[in-house]
N, C-alpha and C. Protein backbone atom coordinates (compact mmCIF):
# COMPACT_ATOMS: atom_id res chain seq x y z
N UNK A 1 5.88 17.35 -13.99
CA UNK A 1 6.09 16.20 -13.11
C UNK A 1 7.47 16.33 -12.48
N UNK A 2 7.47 15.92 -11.40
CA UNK A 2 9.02 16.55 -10.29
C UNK A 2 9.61 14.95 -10.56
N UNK A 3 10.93 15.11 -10.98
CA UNK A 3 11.58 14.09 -10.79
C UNK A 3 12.56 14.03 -9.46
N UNK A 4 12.94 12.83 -9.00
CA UNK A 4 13.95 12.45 -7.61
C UNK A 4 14.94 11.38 -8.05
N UNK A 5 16.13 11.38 -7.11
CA UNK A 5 16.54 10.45 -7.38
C UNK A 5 16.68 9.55 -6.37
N UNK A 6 16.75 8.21 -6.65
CA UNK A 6 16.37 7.61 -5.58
C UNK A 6 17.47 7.41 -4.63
N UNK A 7 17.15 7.46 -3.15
CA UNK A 7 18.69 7.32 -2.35
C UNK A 7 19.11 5.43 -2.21
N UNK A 8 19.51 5.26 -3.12
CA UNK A 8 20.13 4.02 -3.33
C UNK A 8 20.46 3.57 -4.34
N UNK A 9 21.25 2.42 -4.79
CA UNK A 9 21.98 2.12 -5.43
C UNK A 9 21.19 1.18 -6.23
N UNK A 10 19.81 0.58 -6.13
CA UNK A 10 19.58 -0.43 -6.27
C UNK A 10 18.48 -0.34 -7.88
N UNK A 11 19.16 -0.41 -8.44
CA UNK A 11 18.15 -0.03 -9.85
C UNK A 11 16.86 -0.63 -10.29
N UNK A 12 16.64 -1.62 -9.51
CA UNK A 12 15.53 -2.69 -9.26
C UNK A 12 14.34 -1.96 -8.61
N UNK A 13 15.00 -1.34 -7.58
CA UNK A 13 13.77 -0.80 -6.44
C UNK A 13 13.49 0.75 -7.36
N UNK A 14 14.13 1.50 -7.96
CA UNK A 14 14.05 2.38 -8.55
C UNK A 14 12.87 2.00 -9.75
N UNK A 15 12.83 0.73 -10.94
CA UNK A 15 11.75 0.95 -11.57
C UNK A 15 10.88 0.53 -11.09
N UNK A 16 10.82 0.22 -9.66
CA UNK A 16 9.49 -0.58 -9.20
C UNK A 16 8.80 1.12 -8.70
N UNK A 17 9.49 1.55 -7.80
CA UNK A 17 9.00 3.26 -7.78
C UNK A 17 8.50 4.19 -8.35
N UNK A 18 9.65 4.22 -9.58
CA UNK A 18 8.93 4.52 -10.76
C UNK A 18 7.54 4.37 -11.56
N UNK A 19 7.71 3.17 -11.49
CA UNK A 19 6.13 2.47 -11.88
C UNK A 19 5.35 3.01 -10.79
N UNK A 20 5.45 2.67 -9.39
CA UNK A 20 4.35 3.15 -8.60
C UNK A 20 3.69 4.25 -8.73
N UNK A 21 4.88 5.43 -8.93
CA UNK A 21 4.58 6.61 -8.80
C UNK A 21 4.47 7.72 -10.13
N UNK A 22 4.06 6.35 -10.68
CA UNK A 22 4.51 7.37 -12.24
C UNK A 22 3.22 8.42 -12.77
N UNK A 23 2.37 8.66 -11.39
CA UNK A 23 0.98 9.23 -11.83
C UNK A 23 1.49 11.06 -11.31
N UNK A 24 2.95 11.30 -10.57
CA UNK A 24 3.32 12.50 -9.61
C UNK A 24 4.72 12.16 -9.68
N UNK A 25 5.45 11.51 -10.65
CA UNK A 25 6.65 11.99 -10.16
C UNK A 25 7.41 10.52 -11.13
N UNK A 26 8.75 11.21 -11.60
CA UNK A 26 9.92 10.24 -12.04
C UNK A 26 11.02 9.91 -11.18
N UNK A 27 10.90 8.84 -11.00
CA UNK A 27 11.85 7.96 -10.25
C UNK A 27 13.44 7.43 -10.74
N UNK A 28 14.59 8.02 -10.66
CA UNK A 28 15.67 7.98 -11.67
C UNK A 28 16.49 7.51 -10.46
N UNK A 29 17.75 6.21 -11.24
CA UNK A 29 18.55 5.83 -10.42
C UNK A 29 19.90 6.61 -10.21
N UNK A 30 20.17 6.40 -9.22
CA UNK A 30 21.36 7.34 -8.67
C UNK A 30 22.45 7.02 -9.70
N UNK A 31 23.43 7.68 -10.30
CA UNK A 31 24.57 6.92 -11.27
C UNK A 31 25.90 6.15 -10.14
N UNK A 32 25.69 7.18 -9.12
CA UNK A 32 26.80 6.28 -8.42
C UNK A 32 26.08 6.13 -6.95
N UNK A 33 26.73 5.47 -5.93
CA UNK A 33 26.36 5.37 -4.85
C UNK A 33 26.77 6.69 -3.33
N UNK A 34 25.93 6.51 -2.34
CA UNK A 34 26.58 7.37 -1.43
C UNK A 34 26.67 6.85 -0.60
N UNK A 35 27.84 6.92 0.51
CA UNK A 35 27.69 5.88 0.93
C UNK A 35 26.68 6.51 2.56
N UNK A 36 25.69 5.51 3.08
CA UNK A 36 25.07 6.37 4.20
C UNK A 36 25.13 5.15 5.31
N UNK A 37 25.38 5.75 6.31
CA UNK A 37 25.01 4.78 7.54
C UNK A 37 23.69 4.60 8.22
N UNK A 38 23.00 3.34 7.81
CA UNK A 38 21.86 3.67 8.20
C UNK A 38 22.26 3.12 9.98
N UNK A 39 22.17 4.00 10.72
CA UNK A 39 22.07 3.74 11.75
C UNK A 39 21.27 4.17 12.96
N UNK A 40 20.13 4.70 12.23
CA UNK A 40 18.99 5.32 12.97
C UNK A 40 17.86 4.40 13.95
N UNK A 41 17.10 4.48 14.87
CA UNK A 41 16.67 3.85 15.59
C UNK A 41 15.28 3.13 14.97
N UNK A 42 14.99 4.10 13.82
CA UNK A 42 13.39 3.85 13.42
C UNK A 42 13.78 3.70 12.18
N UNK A 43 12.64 2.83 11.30
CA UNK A 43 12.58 3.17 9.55
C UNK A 43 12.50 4.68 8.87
N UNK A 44 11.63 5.19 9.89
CA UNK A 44 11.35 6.61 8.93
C UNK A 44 12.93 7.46 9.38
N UNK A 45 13.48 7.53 10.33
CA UNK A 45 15.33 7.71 10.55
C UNK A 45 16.11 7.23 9.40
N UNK A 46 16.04 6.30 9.26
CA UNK A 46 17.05 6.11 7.93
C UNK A 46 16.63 6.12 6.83
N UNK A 47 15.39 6.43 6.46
CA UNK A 47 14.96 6.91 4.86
C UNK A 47 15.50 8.37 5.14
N UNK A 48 14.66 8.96 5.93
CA UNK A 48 15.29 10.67 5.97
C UNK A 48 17.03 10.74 5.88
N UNK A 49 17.74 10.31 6.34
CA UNK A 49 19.10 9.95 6.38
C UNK A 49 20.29 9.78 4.75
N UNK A 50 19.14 8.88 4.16
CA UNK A 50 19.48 8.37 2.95
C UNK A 50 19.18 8.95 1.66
N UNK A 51 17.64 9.73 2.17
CA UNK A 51 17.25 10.80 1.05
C UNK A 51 17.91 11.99 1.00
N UNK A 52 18.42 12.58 2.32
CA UNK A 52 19.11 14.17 2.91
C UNK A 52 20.48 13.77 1.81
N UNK A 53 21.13 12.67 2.17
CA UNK A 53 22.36 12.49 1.74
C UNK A 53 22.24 12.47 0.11
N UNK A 54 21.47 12.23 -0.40
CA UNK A 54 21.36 11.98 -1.85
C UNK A 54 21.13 12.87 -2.42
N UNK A 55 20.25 13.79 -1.45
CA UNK A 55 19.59 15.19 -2.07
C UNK A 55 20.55 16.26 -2.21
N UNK A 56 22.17 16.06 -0.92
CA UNK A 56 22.80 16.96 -0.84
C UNK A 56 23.83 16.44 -1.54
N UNK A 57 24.27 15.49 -1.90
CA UNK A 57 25.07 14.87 -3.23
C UNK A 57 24.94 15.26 -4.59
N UNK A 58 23.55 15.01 -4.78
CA UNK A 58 23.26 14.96 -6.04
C UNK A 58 22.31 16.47 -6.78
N UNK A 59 22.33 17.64 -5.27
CA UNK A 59 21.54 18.94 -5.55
C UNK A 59 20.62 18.62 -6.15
N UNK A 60 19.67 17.67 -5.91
CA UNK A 60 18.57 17.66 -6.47
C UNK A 60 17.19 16.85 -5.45
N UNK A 61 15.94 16.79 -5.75
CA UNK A 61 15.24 16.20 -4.84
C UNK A 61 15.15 14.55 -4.86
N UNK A 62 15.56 14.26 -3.36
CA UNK A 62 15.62 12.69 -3.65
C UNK A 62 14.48 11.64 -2.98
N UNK A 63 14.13 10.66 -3.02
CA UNK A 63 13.71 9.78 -2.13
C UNK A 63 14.15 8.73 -1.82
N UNK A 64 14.14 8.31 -0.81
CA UNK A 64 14.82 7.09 -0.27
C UNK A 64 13.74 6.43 0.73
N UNK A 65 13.88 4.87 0.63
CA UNK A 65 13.01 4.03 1.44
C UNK A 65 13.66 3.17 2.50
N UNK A 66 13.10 3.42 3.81
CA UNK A 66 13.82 1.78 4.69
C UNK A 66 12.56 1.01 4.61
N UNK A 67 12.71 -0.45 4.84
CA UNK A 67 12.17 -1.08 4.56
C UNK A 67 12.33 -2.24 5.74
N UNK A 68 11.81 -3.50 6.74
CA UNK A 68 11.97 -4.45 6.87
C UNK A 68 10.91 -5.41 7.59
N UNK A 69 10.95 -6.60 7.99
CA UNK A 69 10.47 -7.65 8.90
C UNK A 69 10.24 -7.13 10.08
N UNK A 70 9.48 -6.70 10.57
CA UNK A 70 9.19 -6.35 11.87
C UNK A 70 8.58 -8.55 12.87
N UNK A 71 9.06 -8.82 13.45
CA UNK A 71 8.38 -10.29 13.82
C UNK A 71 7.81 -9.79 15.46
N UNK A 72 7.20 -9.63 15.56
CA UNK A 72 6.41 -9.38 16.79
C UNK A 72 6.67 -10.30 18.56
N UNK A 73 7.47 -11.26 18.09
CA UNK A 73 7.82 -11.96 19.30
C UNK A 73 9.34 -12.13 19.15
N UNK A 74 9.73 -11.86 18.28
CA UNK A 74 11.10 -11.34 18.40
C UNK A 74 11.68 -9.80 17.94
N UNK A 75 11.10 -9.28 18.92
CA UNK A 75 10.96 -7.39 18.51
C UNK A 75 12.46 -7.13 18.51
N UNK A 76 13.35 -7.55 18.88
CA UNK A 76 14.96 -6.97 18.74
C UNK A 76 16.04 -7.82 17.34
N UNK A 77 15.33 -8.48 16.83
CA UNK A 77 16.15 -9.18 15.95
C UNK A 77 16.17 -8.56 14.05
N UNK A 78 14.87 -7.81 14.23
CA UNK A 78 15.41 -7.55 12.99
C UNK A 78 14.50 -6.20 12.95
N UNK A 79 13.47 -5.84 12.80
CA UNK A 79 13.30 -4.71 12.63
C UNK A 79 14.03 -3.51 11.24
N UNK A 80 14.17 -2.83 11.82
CA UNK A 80 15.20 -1.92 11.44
C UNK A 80 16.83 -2.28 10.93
N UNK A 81 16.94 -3.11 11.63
CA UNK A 81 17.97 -4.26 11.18
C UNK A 81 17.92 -5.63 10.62
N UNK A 82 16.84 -5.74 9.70
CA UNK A 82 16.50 -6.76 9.17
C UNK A 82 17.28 -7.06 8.17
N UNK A 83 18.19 -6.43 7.43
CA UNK A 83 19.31 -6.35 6.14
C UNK A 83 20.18 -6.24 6.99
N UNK A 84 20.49 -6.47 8.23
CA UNK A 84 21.76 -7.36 8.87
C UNK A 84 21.77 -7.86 9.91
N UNK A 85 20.53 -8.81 9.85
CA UNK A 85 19.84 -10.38 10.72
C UNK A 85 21.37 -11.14 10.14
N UNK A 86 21.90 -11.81 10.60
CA UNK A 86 22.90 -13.07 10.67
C UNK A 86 23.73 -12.34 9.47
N UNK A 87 24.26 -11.44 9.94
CA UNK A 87 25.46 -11.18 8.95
C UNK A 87 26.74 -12.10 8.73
N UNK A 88 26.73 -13.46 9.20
CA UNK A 88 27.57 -14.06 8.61
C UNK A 88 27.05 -14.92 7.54
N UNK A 89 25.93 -14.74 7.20
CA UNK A 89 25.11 -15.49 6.33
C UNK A 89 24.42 -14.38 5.24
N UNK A 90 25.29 -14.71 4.24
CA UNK A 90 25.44 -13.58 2.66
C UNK A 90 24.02 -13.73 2.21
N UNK A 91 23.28 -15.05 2.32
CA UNK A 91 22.19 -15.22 1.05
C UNK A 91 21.08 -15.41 2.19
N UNK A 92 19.89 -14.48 1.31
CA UNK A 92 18.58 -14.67 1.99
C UNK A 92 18.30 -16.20 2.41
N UNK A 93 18.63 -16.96 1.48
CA UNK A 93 17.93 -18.37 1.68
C UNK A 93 18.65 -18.83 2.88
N UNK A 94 19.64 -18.79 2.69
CA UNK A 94 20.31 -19.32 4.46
C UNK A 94 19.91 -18.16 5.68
N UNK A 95 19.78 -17.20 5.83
CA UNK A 95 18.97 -15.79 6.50
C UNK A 95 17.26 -16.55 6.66
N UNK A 96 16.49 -16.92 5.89
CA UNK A 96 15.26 -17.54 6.21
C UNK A 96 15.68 -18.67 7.05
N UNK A 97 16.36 -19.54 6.75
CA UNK A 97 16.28 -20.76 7.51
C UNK A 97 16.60 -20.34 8.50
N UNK A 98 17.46 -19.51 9.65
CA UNK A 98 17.85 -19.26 10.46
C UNK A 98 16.96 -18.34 10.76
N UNK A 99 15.95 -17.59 10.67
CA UNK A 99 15.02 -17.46 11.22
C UNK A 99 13.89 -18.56 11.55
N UNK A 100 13.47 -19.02 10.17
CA UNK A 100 12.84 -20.22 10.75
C UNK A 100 12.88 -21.12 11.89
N UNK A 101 14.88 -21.44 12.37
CA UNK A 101 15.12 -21.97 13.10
C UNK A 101 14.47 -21.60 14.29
N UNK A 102 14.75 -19.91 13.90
CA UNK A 102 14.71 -19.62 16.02
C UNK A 102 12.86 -19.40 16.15
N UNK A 103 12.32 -19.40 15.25
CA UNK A 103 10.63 -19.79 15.83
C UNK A 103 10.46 -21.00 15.49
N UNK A 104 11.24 -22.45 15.74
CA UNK A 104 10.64 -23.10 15.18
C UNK A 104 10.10 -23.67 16.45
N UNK A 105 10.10 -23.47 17.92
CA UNK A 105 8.85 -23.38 18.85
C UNK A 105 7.69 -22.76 18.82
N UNK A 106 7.57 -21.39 18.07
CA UNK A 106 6.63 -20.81 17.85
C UNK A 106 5.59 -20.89 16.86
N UNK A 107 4.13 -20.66 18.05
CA UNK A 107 3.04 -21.35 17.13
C UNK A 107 1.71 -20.12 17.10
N UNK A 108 1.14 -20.50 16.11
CA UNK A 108 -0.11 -19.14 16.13
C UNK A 108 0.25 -17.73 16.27
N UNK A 109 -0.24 -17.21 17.32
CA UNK A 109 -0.36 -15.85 17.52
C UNK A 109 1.10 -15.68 17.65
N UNK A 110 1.71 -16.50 18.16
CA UNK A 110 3.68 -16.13 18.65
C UNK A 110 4.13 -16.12 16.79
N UNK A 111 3.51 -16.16 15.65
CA UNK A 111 4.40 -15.80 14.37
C UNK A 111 3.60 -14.98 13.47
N UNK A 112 3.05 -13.80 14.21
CA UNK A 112 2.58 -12.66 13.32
C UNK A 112 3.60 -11.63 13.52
N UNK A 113 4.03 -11.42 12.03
CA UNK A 113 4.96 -10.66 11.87
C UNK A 113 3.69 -9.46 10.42
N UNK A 114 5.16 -8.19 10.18
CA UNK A 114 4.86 -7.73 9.59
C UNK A 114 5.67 -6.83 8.67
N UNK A 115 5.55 -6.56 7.43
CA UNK A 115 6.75 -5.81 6.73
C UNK A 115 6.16 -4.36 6.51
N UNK A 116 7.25 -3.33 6.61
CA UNK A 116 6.89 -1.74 6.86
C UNK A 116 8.03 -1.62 5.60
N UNK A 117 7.28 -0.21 5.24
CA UNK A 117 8.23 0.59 4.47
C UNK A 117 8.19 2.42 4.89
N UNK A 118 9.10 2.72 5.00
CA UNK A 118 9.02 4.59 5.34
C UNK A 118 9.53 4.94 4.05
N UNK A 119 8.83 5.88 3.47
CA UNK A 119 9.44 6.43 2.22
C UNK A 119 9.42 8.01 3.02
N UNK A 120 10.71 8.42 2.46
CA UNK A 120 10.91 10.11 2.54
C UNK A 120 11.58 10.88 1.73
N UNK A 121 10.39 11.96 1.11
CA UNK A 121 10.75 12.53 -0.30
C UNK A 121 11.59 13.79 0.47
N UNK A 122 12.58 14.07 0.04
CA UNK A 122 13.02 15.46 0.38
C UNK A 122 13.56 16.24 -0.68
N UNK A 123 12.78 16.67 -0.86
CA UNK A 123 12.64 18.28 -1.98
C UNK A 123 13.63 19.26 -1.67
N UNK A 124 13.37 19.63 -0.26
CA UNK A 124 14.58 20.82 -0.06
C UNK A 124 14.67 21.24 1.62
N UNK A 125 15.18 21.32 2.33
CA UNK A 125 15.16 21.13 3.58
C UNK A 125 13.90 21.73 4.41
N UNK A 126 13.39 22.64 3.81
CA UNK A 126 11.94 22.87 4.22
C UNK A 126 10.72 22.55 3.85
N UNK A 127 10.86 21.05 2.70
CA UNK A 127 9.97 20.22 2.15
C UNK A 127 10.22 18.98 2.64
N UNK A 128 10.02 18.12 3.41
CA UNK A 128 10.21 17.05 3.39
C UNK A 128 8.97 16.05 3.71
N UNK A 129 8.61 14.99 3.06
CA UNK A 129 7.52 14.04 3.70
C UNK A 129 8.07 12.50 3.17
N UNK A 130 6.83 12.26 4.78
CA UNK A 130 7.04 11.02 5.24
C UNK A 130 5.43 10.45 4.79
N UNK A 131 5.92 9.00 4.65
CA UNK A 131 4.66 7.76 3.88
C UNK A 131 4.81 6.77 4.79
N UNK A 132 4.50 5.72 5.38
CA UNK A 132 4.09 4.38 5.73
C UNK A 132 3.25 3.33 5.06
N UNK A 133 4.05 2.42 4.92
CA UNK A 133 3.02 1.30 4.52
C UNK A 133 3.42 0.12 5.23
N UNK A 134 2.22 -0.89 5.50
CA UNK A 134 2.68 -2.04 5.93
C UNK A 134 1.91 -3.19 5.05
N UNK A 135 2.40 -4.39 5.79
CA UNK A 135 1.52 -5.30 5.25
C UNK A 135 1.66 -6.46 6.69
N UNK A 136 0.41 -6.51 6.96
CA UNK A 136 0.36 -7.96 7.90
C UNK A 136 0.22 -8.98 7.63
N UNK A 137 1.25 -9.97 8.36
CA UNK A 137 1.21 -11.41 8.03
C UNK A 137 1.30 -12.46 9.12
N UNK A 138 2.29 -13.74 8.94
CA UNK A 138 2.59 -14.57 9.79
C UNK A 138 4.08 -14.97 9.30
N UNK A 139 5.04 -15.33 10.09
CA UNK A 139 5.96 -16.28 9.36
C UNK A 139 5.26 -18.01 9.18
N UNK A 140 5.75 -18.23 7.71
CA UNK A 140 5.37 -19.39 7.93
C UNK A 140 6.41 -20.90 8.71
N UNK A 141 6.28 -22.20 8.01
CA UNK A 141 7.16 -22.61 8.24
C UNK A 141 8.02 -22.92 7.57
N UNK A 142 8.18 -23.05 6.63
CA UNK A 142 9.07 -23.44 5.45
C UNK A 142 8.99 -22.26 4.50
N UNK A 143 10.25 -22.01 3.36
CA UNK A 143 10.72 -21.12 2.63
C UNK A 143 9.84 -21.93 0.69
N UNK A 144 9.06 -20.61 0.58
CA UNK A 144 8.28 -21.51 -0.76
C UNK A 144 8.24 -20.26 -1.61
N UNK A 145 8.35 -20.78 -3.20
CA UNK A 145 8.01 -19.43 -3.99
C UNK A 145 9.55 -18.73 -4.58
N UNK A 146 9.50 -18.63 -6.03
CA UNK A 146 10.72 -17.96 -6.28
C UNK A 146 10.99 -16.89 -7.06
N UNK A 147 9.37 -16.05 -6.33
CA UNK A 147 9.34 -14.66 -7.40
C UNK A 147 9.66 -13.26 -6.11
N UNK A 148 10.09 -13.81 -5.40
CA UNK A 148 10.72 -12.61 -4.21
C UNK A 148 11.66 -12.52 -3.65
N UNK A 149 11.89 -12.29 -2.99
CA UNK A 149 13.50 -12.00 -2.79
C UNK A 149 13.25 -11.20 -1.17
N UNK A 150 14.61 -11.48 -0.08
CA UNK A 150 14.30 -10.99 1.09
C UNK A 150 14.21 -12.06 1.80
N UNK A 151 13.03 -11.85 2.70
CA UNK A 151 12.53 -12.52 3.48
C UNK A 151 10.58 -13.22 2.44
N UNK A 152 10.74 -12.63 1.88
CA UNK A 152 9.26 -13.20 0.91
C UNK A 152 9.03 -14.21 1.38
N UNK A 153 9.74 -15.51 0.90
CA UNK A 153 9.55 -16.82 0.86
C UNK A 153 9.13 -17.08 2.16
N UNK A 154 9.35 -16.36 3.47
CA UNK A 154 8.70 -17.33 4.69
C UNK A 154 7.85 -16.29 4.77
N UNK A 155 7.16 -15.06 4.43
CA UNK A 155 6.05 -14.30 5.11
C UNK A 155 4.94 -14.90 4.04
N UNK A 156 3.58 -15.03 4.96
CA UNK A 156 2.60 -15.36 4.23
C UNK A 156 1.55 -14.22 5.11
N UNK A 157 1.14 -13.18 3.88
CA UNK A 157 0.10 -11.88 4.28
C UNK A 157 -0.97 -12.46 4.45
N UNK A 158 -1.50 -11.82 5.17
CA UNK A 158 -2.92 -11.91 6.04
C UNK A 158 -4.00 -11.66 4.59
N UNK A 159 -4.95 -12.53 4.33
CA UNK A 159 -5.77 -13.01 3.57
C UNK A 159 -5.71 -13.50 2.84
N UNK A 160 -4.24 -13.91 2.30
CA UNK A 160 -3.74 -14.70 0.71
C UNK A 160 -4.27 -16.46 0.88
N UNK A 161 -4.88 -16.76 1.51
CA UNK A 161 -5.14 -18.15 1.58
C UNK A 161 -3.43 -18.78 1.59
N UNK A 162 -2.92 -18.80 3.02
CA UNK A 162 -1.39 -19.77 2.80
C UNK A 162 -0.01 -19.39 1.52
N UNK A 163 -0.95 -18.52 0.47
CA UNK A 163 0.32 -18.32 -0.69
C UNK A 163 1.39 -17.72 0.34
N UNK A 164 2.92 -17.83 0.17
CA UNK A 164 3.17 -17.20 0.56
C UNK A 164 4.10 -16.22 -0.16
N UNK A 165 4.55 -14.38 0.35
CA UNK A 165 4.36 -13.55 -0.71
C UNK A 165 5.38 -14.18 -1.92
N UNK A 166 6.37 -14.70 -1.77
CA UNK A 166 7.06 -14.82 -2.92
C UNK A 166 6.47 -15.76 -3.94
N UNK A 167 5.10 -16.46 -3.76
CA UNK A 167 4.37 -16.84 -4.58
C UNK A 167 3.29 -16.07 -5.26
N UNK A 168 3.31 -14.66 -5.06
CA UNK A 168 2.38 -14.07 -5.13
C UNK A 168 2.43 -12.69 -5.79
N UNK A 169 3.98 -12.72 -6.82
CA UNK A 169 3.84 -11.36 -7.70
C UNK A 169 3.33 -10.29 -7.91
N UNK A 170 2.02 -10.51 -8.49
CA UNK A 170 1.45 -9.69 -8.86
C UNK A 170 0.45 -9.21 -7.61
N UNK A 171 0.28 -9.86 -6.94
CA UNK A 171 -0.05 -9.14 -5.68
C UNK A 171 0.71 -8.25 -4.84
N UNK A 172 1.76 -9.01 -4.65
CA UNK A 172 2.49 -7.80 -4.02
C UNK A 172 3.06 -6.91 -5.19
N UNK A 173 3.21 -6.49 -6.06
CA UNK A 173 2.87 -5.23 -6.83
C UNK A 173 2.14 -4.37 -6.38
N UNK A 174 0.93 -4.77 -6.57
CA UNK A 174 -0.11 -3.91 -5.80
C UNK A 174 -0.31 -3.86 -4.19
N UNK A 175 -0.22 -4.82 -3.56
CA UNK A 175 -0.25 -4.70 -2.06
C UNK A 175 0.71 -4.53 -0.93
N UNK A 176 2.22 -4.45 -1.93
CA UNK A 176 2.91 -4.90 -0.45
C UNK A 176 3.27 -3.78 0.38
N UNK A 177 3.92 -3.51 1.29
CA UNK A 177 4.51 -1.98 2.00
C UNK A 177 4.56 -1.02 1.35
N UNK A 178 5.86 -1.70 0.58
CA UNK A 178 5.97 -0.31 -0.48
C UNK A 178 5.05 0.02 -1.46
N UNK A 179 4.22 -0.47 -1.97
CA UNK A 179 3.51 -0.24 -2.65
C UNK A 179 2.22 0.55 -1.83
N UNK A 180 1.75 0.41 -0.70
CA UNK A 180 0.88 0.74 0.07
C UNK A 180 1.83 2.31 0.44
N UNK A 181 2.74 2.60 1.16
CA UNK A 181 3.32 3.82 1.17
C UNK A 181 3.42 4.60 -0.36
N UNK A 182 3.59 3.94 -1.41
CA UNK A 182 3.37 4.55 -2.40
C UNK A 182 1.94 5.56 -2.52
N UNK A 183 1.36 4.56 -2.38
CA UNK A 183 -0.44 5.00 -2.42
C UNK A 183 -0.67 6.52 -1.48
N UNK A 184 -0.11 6.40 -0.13
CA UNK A 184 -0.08 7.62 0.80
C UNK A 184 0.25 8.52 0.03
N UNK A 185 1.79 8.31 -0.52
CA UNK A 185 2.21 9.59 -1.43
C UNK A 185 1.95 10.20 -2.75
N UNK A 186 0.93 9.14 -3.66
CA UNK A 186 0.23 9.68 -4.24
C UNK A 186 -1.22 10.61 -4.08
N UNK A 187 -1.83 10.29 -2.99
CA UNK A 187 -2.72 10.91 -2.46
C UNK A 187 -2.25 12.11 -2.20
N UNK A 188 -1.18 11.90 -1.69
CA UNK A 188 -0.85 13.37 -1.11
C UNK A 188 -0.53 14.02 -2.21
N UNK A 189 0.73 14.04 -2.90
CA UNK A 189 0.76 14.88 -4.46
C UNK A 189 -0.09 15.31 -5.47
N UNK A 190 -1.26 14.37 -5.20
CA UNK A 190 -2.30 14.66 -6.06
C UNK A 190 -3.10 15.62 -5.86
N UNK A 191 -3.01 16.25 -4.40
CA UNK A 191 -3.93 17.01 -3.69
C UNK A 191 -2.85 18.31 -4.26
C-alpha cells in the first residue's frame, strides 16, 4: 500500500482521507507546514501546486486537495477563493451570514450553488493524477446544523429533503466532494 503525505497542515482533513482511501493508500499528516500560495486560477491548479510542494519538501509522494463553494450567480466571489470570501471576517459563521446577505434577493434557480473538490496525487513528476468530485445543491436561507464546518450550514444538497449538509454527517461522509473524488481515485488505483 503507497503511502502520501498530505499537502496540508490540517490533521482533520488527513484522517478523513485516510479513512476514504484506506482500501489503496495511507494518508499521513505533514509534521510541519509548507508554506504554498495557492494562487492558481482553477481548483485542480492549486491542489497540483500544494501536492508538487509537499512532494518536493518532504521527497516523498504527496496529495493535496482544493476544495470550495462554487454559487452559480455569483461566479466571481468565491470559487477558488472561497477560504478568502470576506477576509475581514475570521469565523465561518459571520462568512455565512454575509453571504446570505448578498443573495438575500435571490430566489430559486438564482441559489444553486455547488461544492467541488480536485484531489492531486503526485508520486513523482512523471506520475501525477487528477480526481473531481462535486456535490449539487442550493444556498439556503438561514445557517442550521452544527456538525460542519465551512460553508455547510447554508448549503442544502440536492435530494436531502431541506437537511442542510451540516445536519447531515454521516451523509456527507459518504457523499460529499471529497468523498466523491475519493471514489474516482479509488477506482482508479484499484485498476
Amino acid at each position: 500500500m503507497r503511502e502520501f503525505i498530505l499537502g496540508s497542515s490540517n490533521a482533520h482533513k488527513a484522517q478523513e482521507l485516510d479513512e476514504l482511501l484506506r482500501d489503496v493508500a495511507t494518508i499521513k499528516s505533514a509534521p510541519e507546514k509548507v508554506n504554498v500560495i495557492e494562487d492558481a486560477d482553477t481548483f485542480e491548479g492549486n491542489a497540483f501546486k500544494k501536492a508538487k510542494a509537499y512532494h518536493d519538501f518532504y521527497k516523498s509522494p504527496a496529495v493535496a486537495d482544493d476544495s470550495g463553494l462554487v454559487v452559480e450567480a455569483l461566479p466571481n466571489i468565491l470559487g477558488v477563493r472561497s477560504a478568502r470570501f470576506a477576509p475581514e471576517l475570521e469565523d465561518y459563521k459571520d462568512k455565512n451570514a454575509k453571504l446570505l446577505e448578498l443573495m438575500s434577493e435571490f430566489k430559486g434557480e438564482q441559489r444553486k450553488a455547488y461544492f467541488v473538490c480536485n484531489l492531486c496525487f503526485y508520486i513523482s513528476e512523471k506520475e501525477v493524477y487528477f480526481f473531481e468530485g462535486r456535490v449539487n445543491g442550493t444556498i439556503g436561507h438561514e445557517q442550521r446544523g452544527n456538525e460542519g464546518f465551512g460553508y455547510d450550514p447554508i448549503f442544502i444538497p440536492d435530494g436531502c429533503s431541506d437537511k442542510y449538509l451540516a445536519e447531515i454527517a454521516e451523509w456527507k461522509m459518504k457523499n460529499s466532494h471529497r468523498a466523491r473524488a475519493c471514489r474516482e481515485a479509488l477506482k482508479f488505483f484499484q485498476k
